[in-house]
Protein backbone atom coordinates (compact mmCIF):
# COMPACT_ATOMS: atom_id res chain seq x y z
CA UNK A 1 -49.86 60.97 -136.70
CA UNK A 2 -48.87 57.84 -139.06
CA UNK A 3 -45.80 57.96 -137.35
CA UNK A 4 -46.88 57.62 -133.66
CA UNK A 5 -49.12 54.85 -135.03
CA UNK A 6 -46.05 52.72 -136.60
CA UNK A 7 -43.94 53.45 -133.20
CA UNK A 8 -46.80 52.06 -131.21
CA UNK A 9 -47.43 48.74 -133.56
CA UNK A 10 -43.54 48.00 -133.46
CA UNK A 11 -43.62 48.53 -129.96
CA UNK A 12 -46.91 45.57 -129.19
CA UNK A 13 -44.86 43.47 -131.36
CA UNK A 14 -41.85 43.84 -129.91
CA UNK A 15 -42.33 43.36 -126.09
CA UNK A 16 -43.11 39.60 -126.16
CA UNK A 17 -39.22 39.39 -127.27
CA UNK A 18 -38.67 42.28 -124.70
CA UNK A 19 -40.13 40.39 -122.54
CA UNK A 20 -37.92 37.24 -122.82
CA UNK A 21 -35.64 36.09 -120.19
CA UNK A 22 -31.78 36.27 -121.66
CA UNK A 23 -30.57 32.81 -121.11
CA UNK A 24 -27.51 32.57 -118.96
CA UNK A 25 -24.34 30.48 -119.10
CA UNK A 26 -24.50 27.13 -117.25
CA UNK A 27 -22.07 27.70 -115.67
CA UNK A 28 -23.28 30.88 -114.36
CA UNK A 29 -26.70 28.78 -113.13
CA UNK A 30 -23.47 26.21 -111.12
CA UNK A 31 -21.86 29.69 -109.33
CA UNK A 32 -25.68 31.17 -108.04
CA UNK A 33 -26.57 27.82 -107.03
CA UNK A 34 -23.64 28.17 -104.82
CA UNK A 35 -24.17 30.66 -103.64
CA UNK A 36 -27.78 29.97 -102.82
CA UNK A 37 -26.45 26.52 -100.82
CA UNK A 38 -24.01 28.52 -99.14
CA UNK A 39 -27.02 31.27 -97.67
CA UNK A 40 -29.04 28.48 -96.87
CA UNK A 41 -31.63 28.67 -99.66
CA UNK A 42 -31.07 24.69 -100.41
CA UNK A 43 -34.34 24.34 -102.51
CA UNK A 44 -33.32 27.66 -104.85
CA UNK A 45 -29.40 25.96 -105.18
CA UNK A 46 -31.10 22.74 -106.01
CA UNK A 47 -32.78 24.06 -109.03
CA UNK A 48 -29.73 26.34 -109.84
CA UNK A 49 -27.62 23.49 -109.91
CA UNK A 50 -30.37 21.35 -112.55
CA UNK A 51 -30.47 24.75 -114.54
CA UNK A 52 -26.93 24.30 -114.73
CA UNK A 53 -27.15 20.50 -115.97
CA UNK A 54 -29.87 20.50 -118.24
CA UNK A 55 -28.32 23.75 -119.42
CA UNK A 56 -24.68 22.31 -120.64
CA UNK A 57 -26.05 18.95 -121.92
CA UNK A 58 -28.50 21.30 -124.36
CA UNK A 59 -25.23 23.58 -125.39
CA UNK A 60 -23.22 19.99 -126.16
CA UNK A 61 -25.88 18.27 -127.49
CA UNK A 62 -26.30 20.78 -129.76
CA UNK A 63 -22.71 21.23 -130.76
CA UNK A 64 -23.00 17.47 -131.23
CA UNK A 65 -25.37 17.78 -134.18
CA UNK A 66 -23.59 20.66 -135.86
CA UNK A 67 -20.77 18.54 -135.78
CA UNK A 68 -22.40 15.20 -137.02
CA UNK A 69 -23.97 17.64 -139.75
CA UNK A 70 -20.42 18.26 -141.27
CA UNK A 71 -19.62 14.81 -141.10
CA UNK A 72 -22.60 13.83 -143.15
CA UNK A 73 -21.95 15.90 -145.85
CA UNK A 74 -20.29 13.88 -149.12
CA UNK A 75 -17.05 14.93 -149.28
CA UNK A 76 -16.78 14.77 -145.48
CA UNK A 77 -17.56 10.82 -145.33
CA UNK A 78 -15.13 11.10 -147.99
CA UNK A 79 -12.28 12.41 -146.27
CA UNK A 80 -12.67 9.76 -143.31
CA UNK A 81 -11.91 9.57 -139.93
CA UNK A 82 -9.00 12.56 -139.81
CA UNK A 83 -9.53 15.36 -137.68
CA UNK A 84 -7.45 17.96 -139.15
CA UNK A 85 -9.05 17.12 -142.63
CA UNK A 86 -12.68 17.67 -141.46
CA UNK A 87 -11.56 20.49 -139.76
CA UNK A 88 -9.79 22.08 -142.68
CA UNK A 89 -12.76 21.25 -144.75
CA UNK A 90 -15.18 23.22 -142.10
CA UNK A 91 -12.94 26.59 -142.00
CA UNK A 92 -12.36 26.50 -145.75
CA UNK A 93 -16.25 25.75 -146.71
CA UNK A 94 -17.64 28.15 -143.98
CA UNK A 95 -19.34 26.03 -141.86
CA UNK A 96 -19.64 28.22 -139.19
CA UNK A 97 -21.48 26.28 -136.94
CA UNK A 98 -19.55 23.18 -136.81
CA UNK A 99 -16.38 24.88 -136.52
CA UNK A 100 -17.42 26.96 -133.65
CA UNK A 101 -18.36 22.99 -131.88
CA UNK A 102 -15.13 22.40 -132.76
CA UNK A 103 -13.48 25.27 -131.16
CA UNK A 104 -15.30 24.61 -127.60
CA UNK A 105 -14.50 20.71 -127.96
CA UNK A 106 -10.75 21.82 -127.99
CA UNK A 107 -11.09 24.55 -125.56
CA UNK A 108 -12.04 21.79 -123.02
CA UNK A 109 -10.26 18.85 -124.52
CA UNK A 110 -6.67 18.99 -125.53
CA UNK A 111 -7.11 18.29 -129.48
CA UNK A 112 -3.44 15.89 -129.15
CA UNK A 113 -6.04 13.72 -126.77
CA UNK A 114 -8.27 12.81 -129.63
CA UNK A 115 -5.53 11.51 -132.39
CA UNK A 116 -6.74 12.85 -135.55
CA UNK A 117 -9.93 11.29 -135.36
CA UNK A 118 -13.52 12.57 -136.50
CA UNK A 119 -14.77 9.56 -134.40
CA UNK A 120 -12.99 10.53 -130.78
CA UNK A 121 -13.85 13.90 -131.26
CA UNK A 122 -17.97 13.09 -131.39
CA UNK A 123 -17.35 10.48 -128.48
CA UNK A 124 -15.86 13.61 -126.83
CA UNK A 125 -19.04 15.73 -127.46
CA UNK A 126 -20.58 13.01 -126.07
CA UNK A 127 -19.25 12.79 -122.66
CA UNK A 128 -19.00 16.62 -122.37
CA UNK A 129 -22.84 16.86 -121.84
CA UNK A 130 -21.96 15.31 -118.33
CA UNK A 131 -21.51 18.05 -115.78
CA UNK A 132 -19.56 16.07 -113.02
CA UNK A 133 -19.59 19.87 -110.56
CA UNK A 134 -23.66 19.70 -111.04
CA UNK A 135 -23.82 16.15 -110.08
CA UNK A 136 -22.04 16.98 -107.05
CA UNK A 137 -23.32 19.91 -105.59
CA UNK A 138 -26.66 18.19 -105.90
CA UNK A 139 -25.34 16.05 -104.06
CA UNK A 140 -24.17 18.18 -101.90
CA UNK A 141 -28.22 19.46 -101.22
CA UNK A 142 -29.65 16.29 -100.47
CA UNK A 143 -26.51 15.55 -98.18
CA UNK A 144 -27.34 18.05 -95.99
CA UNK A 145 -31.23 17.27 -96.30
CA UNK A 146 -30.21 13.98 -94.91
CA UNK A 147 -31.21 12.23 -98.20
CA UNK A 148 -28.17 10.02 -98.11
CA UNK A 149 -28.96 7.36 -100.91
CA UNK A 150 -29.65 10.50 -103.56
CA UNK A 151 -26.50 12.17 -102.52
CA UNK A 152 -24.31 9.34 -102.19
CA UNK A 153 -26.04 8.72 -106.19
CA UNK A 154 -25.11 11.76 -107.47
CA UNK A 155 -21.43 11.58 -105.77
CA UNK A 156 -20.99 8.57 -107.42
CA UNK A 157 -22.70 9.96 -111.00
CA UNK A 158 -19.66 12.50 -110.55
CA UNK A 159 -16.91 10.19 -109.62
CA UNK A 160 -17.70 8.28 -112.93
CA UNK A 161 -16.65 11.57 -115.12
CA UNK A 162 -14.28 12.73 -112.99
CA UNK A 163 -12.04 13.00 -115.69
CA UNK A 164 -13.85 16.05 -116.49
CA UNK A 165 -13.36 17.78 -113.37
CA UNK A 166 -11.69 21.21 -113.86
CA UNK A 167 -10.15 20.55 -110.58
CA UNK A 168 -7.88 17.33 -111.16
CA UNK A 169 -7.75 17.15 -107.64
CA UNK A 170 -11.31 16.73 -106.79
CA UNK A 171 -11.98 13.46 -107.97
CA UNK A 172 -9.95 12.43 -104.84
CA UNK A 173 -12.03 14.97 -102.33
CA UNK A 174 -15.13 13.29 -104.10
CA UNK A 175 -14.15 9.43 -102.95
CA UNK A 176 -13.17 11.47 -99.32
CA UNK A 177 -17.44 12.48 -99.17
CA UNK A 178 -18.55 9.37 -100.46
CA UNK A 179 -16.42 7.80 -97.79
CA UNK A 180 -17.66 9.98 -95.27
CA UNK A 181 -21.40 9.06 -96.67
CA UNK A 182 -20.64 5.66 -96.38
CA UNK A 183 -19.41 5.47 -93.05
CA UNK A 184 -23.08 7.34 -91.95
CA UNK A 185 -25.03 5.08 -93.80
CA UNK A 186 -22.91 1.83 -91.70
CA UNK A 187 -21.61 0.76 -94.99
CA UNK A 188 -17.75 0.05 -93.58
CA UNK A 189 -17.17 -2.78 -95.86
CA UNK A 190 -17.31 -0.27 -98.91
CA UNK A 191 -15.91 2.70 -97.22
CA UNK A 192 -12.83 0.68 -96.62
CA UNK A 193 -12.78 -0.40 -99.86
CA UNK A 194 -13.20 3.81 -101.30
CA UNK A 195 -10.07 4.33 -98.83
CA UNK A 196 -7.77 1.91 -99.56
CA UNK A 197 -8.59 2.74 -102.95
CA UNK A 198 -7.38 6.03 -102.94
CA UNK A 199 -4.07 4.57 -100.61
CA UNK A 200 -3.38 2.14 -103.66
CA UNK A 201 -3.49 5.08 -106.37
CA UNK A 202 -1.34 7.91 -104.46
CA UNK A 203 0.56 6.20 -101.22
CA UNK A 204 3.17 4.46 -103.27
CA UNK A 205 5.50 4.23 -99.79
CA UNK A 206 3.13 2.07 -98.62
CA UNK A 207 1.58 0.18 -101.58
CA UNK A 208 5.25 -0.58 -102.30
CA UNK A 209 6.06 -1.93 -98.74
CA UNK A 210 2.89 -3.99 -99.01
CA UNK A 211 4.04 -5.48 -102.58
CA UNK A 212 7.24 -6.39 -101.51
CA UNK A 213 6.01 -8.18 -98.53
CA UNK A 214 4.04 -10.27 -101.06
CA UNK A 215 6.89 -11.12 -103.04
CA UNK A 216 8.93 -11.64 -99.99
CA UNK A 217 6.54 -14.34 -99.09
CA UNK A 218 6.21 -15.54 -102.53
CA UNK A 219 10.20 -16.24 -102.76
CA UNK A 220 10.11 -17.98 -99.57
CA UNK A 221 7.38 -20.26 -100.46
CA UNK A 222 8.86 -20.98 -103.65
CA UNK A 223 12.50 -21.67 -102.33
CA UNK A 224 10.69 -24.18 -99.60
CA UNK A 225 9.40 -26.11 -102.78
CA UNK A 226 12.46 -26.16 -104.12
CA UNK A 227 11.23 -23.73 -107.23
CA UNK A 228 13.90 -20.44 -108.57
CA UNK A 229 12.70 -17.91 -106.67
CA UNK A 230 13.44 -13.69 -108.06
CA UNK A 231 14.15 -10.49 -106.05
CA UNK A 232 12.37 -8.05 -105.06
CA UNK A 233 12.26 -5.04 -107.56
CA UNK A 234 14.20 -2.12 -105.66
CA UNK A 235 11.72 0.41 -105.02
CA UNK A 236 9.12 -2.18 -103.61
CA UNK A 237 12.41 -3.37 -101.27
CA UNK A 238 13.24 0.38 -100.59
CA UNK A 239 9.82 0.74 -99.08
CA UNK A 240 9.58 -1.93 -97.75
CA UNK A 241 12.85 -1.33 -95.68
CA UNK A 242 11.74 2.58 -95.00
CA UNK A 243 8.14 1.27 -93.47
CA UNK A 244 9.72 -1.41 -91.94
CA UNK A 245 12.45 1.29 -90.34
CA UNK A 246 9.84 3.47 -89.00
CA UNK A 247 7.76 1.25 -87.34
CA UNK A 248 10.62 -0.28 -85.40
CA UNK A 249 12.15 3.31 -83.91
CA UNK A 250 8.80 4.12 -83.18
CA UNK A 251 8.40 0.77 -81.01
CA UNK A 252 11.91 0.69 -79.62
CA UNK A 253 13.30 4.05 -79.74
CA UNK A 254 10.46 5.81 -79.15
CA UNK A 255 8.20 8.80 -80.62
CA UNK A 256 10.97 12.04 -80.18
CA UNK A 257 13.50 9.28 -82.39
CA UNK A 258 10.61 8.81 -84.91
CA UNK A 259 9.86 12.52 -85.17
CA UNK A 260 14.17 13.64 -85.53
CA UNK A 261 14.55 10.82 -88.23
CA UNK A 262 11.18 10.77 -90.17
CA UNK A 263 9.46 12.85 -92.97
CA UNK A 264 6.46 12.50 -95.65
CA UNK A 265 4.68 14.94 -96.63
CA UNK A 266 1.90 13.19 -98.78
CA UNK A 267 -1.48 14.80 -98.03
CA UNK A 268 -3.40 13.40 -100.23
CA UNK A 269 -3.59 10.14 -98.15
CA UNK A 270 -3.07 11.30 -94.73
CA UNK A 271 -7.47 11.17 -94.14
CA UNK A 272 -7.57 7.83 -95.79
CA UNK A 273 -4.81 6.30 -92.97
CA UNK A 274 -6.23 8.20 -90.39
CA UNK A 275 -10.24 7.09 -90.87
CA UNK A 276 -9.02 3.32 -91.81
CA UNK A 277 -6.97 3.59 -88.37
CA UNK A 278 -9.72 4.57 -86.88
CA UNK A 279 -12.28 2.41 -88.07
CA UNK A 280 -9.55 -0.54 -87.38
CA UNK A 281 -9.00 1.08 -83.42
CA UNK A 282 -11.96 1.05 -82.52
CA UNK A 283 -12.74 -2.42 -83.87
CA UNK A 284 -10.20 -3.93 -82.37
CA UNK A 285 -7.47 -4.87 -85.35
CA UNK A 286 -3.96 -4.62 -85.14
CA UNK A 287 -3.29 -3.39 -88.56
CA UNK A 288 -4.56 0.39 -86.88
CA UNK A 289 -1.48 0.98 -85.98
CA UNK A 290 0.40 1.20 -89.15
CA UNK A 291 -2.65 3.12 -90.63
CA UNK A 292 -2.02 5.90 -87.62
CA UNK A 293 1.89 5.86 -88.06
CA UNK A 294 1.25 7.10 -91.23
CA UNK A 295 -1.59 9.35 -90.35
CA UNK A 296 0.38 10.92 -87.52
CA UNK A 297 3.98 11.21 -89.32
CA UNK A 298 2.23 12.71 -92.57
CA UNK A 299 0.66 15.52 -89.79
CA UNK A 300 3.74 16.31 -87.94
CA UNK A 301 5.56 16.69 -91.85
CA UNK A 302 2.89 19.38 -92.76
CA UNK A 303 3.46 21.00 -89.06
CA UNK A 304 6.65 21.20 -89.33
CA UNK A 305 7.01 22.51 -92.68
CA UNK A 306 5.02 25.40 -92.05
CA UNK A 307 6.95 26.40 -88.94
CA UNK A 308 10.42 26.53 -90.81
CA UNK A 309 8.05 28.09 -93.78
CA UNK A 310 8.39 31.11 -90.79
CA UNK A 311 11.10 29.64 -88.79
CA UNK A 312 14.23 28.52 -90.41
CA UNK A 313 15.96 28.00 -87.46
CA UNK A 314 13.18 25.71 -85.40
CA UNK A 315 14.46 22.70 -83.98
CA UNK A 316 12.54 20.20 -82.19
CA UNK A 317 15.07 20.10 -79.48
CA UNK A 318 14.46 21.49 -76.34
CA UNK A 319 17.71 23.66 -75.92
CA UNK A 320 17.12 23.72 -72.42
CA UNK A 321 16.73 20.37 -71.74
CA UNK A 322 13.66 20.90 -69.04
CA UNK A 323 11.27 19.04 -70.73
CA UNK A 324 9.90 15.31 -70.19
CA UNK A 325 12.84 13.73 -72.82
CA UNK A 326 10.82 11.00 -73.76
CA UNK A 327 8.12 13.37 -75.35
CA UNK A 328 9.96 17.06 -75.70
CA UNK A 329 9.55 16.86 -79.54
CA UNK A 330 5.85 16.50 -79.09
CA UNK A 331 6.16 19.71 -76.23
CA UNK A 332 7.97 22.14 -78.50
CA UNK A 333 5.84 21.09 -81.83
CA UNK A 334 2.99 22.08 -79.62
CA UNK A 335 4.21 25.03 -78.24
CA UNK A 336 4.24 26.31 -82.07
CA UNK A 337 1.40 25.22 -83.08
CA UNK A 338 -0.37 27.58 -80.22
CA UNK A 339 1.40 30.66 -81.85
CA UNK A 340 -0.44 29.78 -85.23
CA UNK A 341 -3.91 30.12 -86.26
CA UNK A 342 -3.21 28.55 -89.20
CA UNK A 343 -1.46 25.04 -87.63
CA UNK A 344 -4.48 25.32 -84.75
CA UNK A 345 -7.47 25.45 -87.72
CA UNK A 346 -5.06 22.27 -89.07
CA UNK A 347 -4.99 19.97 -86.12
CA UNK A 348 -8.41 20.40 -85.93
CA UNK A 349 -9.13 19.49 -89.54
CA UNK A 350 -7.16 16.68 -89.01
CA UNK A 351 -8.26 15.21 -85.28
CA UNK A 352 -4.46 15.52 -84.44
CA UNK A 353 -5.02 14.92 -80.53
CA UNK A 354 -7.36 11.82 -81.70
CA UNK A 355 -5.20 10.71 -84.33
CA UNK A 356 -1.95 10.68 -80.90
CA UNK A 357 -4.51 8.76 -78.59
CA UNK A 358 -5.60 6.12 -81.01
CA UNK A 359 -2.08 5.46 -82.28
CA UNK A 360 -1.18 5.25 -78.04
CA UNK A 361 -4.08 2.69 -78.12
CA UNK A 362 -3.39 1.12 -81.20
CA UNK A 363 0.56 0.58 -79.79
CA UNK A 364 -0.65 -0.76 -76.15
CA UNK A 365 -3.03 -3.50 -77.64
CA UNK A 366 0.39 -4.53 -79.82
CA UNK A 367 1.99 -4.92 -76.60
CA UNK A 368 4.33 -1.56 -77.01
CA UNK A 369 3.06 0.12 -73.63
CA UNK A 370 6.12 1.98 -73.11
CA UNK A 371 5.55 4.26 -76.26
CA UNK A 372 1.47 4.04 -75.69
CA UNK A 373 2.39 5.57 -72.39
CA UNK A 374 4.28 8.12 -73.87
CA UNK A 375 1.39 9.31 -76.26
CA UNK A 376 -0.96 8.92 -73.26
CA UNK A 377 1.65 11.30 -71.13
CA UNK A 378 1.72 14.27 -74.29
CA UNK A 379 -2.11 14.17 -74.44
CA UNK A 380 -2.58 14.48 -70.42
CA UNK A 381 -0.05 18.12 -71.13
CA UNK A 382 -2.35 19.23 -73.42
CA UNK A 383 -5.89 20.10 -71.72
CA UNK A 384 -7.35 21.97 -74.82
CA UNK A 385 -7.24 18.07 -76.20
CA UNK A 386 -10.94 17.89 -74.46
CA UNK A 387 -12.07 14.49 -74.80
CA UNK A 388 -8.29 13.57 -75.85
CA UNK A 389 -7.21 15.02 -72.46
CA UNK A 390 -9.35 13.38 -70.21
CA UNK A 391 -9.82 9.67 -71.79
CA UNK A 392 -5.33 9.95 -71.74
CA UNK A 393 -5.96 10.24 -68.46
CA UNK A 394 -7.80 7.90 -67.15
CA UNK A 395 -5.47 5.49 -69.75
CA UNK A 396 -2.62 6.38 -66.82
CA UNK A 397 -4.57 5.80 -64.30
CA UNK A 398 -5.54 2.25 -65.48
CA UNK A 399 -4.15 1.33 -68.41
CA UNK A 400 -6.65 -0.30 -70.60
CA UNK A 401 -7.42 -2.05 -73.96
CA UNK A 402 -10.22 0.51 -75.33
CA UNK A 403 -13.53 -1.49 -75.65
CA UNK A 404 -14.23 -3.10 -78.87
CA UNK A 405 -17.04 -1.97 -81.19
CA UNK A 406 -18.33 -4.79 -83.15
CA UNK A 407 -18.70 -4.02 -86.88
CA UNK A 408 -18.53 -5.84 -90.01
């Protein structure tokens, strides 16, 4: 009977701890939040996703002070700022605690980042309590809530500790949404600024072209004042010569030239030309049209890569010769494309048919209506364009400069 009596008393005393929720992994709370935006349940992801945050800044914060307990120990303040000497110190003297922080810190820092130093390696602990993916899927719910000024906050709490991004490529899709924010909210002036930003860090054809026209104009001002003038570093004169190249076969020898003789394949920047070309078509500037030519070479690149990917024999000839000349490139591209799920999901990811009439626009209002006409002519052969399709039309009908929208 005693013995029923103990089981009973350990088992009221136990169930409170029974009872108590296992904490999860932040990064567990990130991946349910997830999934929670992606069902629709928006208020449950939101507090996933704060779960998450509040979650890894407790985990750091603590390895923080297991860490800044070893360094206040004597012989520790002793040994100074090297790593590999506090480090020794913690294994040898069992501080299990601090060298467990220590193991994490490395796992998500490379230790050859922090240069033997006790000091870096607590500023890293420090910045690790961010949690850039939190601050952007949060984001991410009040985006879609329509709470534009909170998400275009916590895109921009992201982009500031970026460099923690698993992903070292998102830092770049990030500036792409807070562009895309920007542009809702009417802020051009600092959308443009978020594009060309990400232009001047990975487009160095065209950052290079636009240095060396600079310096082209520096010499010549300095040579008219009679001062030594320098040349033009090579690779700035090199791309300069290559953006200078395409832009005149595209004007005088037309768009199946361009297409035979051109290639980049730089994807990363092909949605920053084509939403500054667009933002500069539609409000009237000239300076659309090199934006586009980019845009629309970078897109034909990634087309045609994939078809030889299947096809190593595709040519964008017409072997039979029955095709418009001027524009039979464009025709058997097209013709591909249709055969492709893959290519059709692309050009409409990247507003190919819009991309082709806005460049045709952009090249009439610069006075090249022979080419425009030619983009105008591939778009009015292409009736799943839609809106594309029919405005090409009417641009043959009565050619026209496209009305100008008035924006800052």
């Amino acid at each position: 009977m005693k013995g029923y009596k103990l089981l009973f008393l350990l088992l009221i005393f136990a169930a409170p701890v029974f009872a108590q929720p296992v904490a999860q992994p932040w990064w567990l709370s990130l991946e349910q939040g997830k999934h929670k935006f992606r069902s629709g349940d928006y208020g449950g992801a939101l507090l996933s996703f704060e779960d998450a945050r509040r979650d890894r800044r407790a985990m750091y914060e603590q390895l923080e002070r297991d860490f800044i307990h070893l360094l206040s120990v004597g012989e520790v303040r002793r040994i100074g700022d090297a790593l590999d000497w506090v480090e020794r110190y913690s294994y040898e003297r069992n501080y299990i605690a601090a060298s467990a922080a220590l193991k994490e810190l490395y796992y998500r820092i490379p230790k050859t980042s922090l240069n033997n130093s006790a000091n870096a390696a607590l500023e890293a602990f420090d910045k690790l309590k961010n949690y850039p993916e939190a601050e952007y899927w949060i984001g991410e719910v009040y985006r879609v809530e329509g709470e534009l000024s909170l998400a275009l906050s916590q895109f921009r709490k992201a982009y500031a500790v970026r460099e923690l991004f698993e992903d070292t490529g998102f830092g770049t899709e990030l500036q792409y949404k807070i562009s895309s924010v920007l542009l809702t909210r009417q802020e051009y002036n600092e959308m443009i600024r978020v594009l060309q930003s990400i232009i001047n860090d990975y487009d160095t054809l065209w950052i290079n072209a636009a240095k060396a026209e600079t310096s082209r104009m520096e010499v010549v001002n300095a040579d008219s004042e009679g001062k030594d003038t320098s040349s033009i570093p090579y690779a700035q004169a090199s791309a300069s010569f290559a953006s200078l190249a395409m832009t005149r076969t595209l004007e005088t020898e037309g768009v199946g030239r361009f297409m035979e003789l051109y290639r980049y394949n730089n994807r990363t920047v092909e949605q920053a030309h084509r939403r500054l070309g667009f933002y500069y078509a539609v409000s009237g500037r000239p300076s659309a049209q090199q934006h586009l030519m980019f845009s629309f070479l970078i897109q034909n690149t990634t087309i045609i890569e994939e078809i030889m990917r299947r096809r190593r024999d595709f040519r964008l000839t017409d072997p039979e010769g029955k095709r418009d000349s001027r524009i039979q490139e464009l025709l058997v591209l097209m013709e591909e494309v249709k055969k492709s799920p893959i290519l059709l999901s692309y050009i409409e990811e990247t507003e190919y048919y819009k991309t082709v009439y806005y460049l045709g626009s952009s090249l009439y209002r610069n006075g090249k209506t022979s080419v425009a006409r030619d983009f105008w002519n591939f778009l009015a052969s292409q009736p799943q364009a839609g809106e594309w399709y029919n405005r090409a039309l009417g641009q043959l009908r009565n050619p026209h400069l496209d009305a100008v929208v008035e924006m800052p």
